[in-house]
Protein backbone atom coordinates (compact mmCIF):
# COMPACT_ATOMS: atom_id res chain seq x y z
CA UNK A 1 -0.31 -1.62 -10.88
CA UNK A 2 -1.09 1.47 -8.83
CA UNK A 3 -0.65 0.16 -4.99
CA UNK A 4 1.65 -2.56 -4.08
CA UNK A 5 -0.25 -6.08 -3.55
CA UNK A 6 1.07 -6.70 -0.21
CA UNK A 7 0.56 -4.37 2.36
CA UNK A 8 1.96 -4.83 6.27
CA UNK A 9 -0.54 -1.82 8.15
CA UNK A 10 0.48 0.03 11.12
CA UNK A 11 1.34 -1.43 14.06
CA UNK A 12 -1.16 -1.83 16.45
CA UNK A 13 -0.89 -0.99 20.47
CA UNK A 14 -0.58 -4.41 21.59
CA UNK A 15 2.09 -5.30 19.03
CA UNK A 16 2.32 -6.86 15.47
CA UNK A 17 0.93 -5.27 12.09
CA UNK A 18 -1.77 -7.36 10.36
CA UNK A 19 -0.54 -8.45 6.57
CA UNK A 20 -2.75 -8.32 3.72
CA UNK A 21 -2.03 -9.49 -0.17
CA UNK A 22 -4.32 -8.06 -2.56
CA UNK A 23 -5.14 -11.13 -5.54
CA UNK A 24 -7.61 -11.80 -7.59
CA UNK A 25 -9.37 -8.42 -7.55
CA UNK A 26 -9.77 -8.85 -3.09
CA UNK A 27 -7.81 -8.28 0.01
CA UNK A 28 -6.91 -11.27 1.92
CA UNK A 29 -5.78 -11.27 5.22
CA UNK A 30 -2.22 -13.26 5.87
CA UNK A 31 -2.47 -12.68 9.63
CA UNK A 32 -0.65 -11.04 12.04
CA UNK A 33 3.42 -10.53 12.02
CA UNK A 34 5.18 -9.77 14.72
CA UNK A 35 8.47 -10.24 13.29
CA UNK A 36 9.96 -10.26 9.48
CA UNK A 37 10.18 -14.04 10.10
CA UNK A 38 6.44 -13.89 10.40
CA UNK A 39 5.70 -12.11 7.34
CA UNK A 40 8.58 -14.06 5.07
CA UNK A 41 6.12 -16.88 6.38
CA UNK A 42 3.36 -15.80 5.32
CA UNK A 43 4.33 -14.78 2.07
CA UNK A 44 5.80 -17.90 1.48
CA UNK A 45 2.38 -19.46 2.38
CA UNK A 46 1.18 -17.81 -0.42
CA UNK A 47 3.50 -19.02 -3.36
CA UNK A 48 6.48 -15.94 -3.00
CA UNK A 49 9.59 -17.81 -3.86
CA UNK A 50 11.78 -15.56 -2.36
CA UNK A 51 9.77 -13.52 0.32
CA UNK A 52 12.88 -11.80 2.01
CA UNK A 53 14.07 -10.45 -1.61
CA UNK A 54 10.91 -8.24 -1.88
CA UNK A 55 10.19 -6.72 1.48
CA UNK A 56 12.29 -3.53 1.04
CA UNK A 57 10.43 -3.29 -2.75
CA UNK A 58 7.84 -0.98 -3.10
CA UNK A 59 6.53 -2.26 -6.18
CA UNK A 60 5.82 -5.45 -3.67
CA UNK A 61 5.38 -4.16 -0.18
CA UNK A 62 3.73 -1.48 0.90
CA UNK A 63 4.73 -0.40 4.65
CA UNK A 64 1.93 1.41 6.34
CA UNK A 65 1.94 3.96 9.04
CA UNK A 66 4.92 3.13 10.39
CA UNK A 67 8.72 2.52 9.61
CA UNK A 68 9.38 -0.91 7.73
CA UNK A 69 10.69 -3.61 10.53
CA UNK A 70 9.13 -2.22 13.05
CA UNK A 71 6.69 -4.03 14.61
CA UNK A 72 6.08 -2.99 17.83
CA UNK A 73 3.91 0.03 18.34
CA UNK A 74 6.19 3.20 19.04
């Protein structure tokens, strides 16, 4: 694997970074978290057993242009 499969991108100005999960040979957007609640949601939407084990995982989750947690833009 060369990239992680998740990726949370930077925050944007009005707030919240949008989550994609890359399967199947595609990106597919998760939507919008605004909180790590959101995006243990999300991921759990998509069949991650244990969503909160793998956020601080780079193998997993890939934190963009920005500092992981953050979610507001700076």
């Amino acid at each position: 694997m060369t990239s992680a499969p998740i990726v949370v991108h930077r925050p944007s100005l009005s707030g919240g970074r949008r989550v994609t999960v890359h399967s199947s040979g595609r990106d597919e957007t998760l939507g919008t978290a605004y909180s790590d609640h959101d995006l243990v949601v999300f991921l759990e939407g998509v069949g991650i057993a244990d969503p909160e084990a793998i956020l601080d995982d780079p193998q997993w989750v890939e934190w963009r242009d920005g500092p992981a947690h953050q979610f507001s833009a700076a």
